[in-house]
N, C-alpha and C. Protein backbone atom coordinates (compact mmCIF):
# COMPACT_ATOMS: atom_id res chain seq x y z
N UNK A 1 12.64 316.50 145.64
CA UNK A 1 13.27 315.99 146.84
C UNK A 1 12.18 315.43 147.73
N UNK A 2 12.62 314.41 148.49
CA UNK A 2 11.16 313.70 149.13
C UNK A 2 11.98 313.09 149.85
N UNK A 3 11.78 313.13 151.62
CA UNK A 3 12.15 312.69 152.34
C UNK A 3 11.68 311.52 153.18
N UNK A 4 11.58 311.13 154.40
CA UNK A 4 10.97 309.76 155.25
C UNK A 4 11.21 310.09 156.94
N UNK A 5 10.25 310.77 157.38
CA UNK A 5 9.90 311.25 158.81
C UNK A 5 10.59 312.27 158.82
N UNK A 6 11.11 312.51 159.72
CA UNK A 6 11.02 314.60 160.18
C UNK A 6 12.69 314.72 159.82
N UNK A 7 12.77 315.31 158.52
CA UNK A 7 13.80 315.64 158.02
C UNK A 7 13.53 317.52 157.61
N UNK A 8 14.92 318.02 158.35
CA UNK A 8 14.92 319.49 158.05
C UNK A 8 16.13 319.91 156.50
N UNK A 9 14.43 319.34 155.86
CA UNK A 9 13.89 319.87 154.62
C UNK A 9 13.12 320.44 153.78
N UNK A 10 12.56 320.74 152.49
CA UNK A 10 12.16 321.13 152.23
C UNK A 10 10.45 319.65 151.97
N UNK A 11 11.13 318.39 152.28
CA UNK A 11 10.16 317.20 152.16
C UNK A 11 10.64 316.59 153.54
N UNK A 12 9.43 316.20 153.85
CA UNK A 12 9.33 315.45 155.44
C UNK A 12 8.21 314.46 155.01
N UNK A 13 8.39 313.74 155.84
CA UNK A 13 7.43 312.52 155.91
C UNK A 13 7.41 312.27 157.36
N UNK A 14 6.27 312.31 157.69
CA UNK A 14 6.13 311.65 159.63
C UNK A 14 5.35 310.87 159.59
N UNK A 15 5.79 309.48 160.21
CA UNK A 15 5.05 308.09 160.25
C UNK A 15 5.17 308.40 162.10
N UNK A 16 4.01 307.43 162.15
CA UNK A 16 3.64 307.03 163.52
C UNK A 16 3.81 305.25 163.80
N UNK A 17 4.34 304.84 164.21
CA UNK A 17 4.06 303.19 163.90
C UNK A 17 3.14 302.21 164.80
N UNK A 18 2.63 301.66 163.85
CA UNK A 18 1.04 300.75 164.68
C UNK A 18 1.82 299.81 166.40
N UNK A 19 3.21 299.79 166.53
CA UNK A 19 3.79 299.21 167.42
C UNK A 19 4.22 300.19 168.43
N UNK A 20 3.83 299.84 169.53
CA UNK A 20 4.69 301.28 170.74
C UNK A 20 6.15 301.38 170.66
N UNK A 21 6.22 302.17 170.41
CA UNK A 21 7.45 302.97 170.46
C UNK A 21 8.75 302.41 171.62
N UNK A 22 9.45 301.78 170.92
CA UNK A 22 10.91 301.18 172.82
C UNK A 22 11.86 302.35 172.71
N UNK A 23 12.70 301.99 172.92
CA UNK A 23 13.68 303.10 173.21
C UNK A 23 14.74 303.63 171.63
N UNK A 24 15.06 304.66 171.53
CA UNK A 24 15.28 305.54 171.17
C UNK A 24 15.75 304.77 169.17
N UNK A 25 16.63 303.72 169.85
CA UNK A 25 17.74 302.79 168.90
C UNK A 25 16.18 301.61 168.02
N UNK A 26 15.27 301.53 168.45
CA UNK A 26 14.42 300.70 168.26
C UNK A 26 13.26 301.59 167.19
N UNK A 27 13.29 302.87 167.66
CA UNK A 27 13.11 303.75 166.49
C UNK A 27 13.54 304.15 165.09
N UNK A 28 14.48 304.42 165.62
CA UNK A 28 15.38 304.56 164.33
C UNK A 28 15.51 303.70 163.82
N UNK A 29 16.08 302.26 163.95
CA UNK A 29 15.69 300.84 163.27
C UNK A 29 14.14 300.49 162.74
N UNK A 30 13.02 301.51 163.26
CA UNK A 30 11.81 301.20 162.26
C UNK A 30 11.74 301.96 161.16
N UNK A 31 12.30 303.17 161.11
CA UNK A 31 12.20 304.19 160.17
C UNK A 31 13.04 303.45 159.39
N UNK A 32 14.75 303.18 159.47
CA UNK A 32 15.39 302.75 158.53
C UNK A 32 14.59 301.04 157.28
N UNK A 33 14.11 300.53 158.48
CA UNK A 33 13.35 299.28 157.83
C UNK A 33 12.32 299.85 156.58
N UNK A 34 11.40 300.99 157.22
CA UNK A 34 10.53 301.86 156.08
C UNK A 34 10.98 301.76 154.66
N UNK A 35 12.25 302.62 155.28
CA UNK A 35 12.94 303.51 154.24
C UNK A 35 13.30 302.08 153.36
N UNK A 36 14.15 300.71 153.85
CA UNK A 36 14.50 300.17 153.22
C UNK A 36 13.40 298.78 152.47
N UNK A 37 12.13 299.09 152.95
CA UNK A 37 10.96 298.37 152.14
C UNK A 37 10.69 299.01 150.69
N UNK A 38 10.80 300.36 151.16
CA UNK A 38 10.33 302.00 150.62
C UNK A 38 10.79 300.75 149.12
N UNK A 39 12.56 300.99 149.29
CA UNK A 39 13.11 301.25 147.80
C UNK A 39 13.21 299.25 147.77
N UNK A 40 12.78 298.48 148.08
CA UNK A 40 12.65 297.14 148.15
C UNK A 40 11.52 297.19 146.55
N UNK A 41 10.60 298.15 147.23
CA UNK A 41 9.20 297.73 146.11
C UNK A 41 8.02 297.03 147.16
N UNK A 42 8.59 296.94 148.21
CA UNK A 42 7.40 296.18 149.61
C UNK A 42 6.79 297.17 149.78
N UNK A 43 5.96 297.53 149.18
CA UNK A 43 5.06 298.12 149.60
C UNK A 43 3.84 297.89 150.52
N UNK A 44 3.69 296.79 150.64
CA UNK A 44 2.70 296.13 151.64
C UNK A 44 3.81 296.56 152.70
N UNK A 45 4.79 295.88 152.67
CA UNK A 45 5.76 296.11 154.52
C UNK A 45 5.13 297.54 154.80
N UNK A 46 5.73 298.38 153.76
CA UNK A 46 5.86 299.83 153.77
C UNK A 46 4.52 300.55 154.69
N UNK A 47 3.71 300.15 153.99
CA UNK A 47 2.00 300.47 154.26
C UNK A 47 1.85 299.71 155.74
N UNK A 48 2.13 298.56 155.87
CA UNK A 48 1.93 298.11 157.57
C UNK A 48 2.83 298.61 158.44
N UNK A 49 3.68 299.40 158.06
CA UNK A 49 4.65 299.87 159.46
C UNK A 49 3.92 301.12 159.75
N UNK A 50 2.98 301.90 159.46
CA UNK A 50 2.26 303.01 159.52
C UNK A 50 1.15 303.28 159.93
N UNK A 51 1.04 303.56 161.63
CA UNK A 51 -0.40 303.77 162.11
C UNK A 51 -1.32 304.54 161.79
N UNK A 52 -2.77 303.86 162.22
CA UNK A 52 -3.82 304.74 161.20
C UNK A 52 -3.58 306.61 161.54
N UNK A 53 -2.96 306.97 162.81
CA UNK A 53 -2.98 308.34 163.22
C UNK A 53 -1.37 308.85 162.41
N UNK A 54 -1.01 308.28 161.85
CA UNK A 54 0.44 308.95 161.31
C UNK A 54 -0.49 310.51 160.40
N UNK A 55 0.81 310.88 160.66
CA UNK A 55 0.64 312.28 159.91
C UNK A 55 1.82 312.47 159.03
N UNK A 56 1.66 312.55 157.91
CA UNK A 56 2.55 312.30 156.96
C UNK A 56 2.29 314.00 155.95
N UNK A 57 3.82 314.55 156.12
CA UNK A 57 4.27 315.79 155.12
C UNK A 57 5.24 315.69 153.87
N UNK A 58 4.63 316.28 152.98
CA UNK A 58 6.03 316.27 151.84
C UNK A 58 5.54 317.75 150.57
N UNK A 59 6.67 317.77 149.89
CA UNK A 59 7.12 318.82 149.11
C UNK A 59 5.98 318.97 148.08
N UNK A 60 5.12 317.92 147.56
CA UNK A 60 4.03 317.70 146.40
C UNK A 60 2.64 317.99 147.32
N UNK A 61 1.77 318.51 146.84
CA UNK A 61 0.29 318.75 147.13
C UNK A 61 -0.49 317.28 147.38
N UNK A 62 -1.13 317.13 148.32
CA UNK A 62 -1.80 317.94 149.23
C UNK A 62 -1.02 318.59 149.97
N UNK A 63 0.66 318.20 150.63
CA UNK A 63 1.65 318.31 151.55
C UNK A 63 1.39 318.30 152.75
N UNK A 64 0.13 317.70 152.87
CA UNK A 64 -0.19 317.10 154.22
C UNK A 64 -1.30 315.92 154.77
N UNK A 65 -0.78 315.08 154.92
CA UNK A 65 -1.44 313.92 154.80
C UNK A 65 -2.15 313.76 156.32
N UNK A 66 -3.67 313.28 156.68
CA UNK A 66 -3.60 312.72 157.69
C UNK A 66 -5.22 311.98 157.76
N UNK A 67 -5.58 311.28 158.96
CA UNK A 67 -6.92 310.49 158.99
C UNK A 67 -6.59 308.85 158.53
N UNK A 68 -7.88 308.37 158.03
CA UNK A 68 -7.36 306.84 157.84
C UNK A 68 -6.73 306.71 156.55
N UNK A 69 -5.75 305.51 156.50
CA UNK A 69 -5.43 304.99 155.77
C UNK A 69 -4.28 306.42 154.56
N UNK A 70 -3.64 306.28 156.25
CA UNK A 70 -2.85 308.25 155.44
C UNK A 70 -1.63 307.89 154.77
N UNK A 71 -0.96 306.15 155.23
CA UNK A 71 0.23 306.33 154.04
C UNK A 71 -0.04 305.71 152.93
N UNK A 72 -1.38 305.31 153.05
CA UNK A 72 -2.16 304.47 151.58
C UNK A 72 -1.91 305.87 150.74
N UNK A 73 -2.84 306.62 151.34
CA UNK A 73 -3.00 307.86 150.20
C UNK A 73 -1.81 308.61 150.14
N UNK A 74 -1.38 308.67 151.09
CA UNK A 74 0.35 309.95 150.70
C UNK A 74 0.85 308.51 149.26
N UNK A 75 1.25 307.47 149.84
CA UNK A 75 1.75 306.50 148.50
C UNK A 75 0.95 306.55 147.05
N UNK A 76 -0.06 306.64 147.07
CA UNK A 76 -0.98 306.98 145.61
C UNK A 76 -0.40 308.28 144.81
N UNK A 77 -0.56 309.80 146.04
CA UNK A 77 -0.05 311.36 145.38
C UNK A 77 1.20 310.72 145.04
N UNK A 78 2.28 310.13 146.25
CA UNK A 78 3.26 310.14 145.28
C UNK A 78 3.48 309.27 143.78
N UNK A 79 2.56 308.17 143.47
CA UNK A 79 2.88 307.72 142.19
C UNK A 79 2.02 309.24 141.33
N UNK A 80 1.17 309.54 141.59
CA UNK A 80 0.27 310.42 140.90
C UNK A 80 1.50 311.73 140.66
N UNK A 81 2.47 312.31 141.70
CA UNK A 81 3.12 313.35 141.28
C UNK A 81 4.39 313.19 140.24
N UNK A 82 4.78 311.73 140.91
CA UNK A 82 5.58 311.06 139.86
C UNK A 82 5.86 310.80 138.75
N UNK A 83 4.57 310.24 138.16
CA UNK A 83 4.15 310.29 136.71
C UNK A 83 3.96 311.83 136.26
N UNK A 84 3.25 312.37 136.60
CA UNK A 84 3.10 313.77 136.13
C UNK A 84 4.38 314.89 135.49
N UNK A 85 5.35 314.42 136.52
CA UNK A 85 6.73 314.99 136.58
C UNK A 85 7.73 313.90 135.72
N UNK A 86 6.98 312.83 135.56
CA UNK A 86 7.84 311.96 134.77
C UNK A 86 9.50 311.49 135.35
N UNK A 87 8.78 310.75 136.58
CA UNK A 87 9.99 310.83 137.78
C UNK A 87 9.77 309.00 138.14
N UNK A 88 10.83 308.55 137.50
CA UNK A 88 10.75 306.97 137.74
C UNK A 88 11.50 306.80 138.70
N UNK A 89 11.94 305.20 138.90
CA UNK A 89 12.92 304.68 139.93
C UNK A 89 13.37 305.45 140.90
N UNK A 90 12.52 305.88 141.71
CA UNK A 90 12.85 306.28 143.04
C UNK A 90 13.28 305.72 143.97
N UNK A 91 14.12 306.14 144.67
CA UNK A 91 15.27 305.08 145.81
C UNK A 91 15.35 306.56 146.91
N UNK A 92 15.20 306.35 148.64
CA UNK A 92 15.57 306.82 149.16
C UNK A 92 17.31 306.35 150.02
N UNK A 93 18.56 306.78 149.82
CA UNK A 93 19.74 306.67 149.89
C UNK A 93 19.62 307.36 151.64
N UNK A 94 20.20 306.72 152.69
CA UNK A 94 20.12 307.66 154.01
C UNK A 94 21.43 307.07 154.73
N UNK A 95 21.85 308.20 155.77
CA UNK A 95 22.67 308.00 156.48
C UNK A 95 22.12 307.45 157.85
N UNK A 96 23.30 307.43 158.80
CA UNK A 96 22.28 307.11 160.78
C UNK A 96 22.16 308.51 160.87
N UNK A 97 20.32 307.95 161.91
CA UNK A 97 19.80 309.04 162.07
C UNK A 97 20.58 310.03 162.88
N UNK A 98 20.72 311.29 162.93
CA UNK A 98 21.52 312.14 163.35
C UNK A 98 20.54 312.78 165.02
N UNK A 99 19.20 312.14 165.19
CA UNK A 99 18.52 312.52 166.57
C UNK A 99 17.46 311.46 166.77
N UNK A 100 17.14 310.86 167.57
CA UNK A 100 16.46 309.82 167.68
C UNK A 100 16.13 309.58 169.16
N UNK A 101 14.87 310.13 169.62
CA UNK A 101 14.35 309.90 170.96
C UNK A 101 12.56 309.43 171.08
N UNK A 102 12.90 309.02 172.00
CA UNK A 102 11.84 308.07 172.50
C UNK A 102 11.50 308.19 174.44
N UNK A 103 9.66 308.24 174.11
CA UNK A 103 9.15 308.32 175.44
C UNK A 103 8.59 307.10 175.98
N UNK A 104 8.62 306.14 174.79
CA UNK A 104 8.52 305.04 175.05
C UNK A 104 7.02 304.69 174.47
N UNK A 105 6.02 305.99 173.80
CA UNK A 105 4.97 305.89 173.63
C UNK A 105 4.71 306.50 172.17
N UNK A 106 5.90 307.29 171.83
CA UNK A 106 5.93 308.18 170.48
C UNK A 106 7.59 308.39 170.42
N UNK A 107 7.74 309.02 169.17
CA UNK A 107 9.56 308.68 168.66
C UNK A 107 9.35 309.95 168.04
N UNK A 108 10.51 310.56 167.93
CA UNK A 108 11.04 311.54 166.58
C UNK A 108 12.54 311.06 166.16
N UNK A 109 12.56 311.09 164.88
CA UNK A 109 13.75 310.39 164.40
C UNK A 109 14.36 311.73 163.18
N UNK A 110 15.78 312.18 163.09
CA UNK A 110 15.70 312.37 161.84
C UNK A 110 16.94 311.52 161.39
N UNK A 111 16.86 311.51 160.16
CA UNK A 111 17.56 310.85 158.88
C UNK A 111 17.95 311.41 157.86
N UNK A 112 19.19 311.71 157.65
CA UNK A 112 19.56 312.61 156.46
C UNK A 112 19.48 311.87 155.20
N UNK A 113 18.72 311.82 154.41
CA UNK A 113 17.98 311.17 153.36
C UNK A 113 18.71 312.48 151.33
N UNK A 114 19.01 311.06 150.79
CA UNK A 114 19.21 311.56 149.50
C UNK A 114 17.86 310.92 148.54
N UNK A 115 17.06 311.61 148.04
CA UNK A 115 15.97 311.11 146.79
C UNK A 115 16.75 310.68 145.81
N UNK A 116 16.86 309.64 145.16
CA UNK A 116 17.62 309.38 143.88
C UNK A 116 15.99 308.99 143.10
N UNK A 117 16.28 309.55 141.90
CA UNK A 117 15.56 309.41 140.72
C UNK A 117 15.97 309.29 139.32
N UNK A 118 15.05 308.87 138.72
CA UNK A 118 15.39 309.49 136.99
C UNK A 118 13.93 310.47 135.92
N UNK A 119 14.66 311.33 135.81
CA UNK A 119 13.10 312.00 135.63
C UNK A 119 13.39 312.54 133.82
N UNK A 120 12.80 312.13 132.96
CA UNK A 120 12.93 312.12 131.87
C UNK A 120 14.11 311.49 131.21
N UNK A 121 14.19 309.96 131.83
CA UNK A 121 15.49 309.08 131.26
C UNK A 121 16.81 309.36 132.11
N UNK A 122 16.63 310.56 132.60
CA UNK A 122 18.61 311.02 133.09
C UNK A 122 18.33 310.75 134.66
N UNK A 123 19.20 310.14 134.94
CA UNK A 123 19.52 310.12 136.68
C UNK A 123 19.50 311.28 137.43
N UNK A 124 19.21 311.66 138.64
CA UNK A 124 19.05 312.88 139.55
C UNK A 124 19.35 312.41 140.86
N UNK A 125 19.03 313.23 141.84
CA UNK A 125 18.91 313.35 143.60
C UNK A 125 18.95 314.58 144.16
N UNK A 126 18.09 314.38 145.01
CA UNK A 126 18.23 315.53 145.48
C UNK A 126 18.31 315.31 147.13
N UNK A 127 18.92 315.90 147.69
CA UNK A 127 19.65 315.77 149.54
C UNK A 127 18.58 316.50 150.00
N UNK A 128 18.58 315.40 151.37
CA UNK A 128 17.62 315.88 152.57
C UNK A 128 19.11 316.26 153.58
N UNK A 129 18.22 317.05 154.42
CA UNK A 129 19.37 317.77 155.39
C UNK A 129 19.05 316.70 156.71
């Protein structure tokens, strides 16, 4: 299970974004954009929506990402845990965020997020809360 910013789960991901933060609705529209580069294959988008101070968590080791160039490397563990586990076509599936506030300088967003995968040929998912 692998989530995308502060999901109460067992996988979180917290991005910071290189753009100041507007109000609350302007947040949540960056996370969803993430999420929807995420499963695009843009990975360049993906990697530029993410300031060098993001602090990024998830369910696979290290499970805590941070310093420069932190969603370069959280994106590497995850192809690295991926393969290992033999976990292809990953797609994050999400609903509207269910909390989304803004100080105008920093955001917390969550997003109830489904992982869809296929991990040894057969389809899976697993739900973020």
């Amino acid at each position: 299970m692998r989530g995308l910013f502060l999901l109460a789960a067992s996988a979180a991901l917290v991005f910071a974004s290189p753009v100041q933060a507007g109000p609350a609705e302007d947040a949540a529209a960056a996370v969803t954009t993430w999420l929807d580069k995420f499963n695009a294959g843009d990975m360049n988008a993906f990697l530029s929506g993410h300031a060098a101070n993001a602090v990024i968590v998830d369910e696979f080791a290290p499970h805590i990402w941070t310093g420069p160039d932190v969603a370069k490397r959280w994106l590497e563990d995850y192809g690295k845990d991926s393969a290992a586990r033999g976990i292809s076509d990953g797609s994050l599936g999400y609903a509207s965020p269910i909390r989304s506030v803004s100080d105008g300088k920093s955001a917390y967003v969550v997003v109830p997020t489904i992982y869809r995968f296929k991990q040894g040929g057969k389809a899976k998912s697993a739900a973020g809360r």
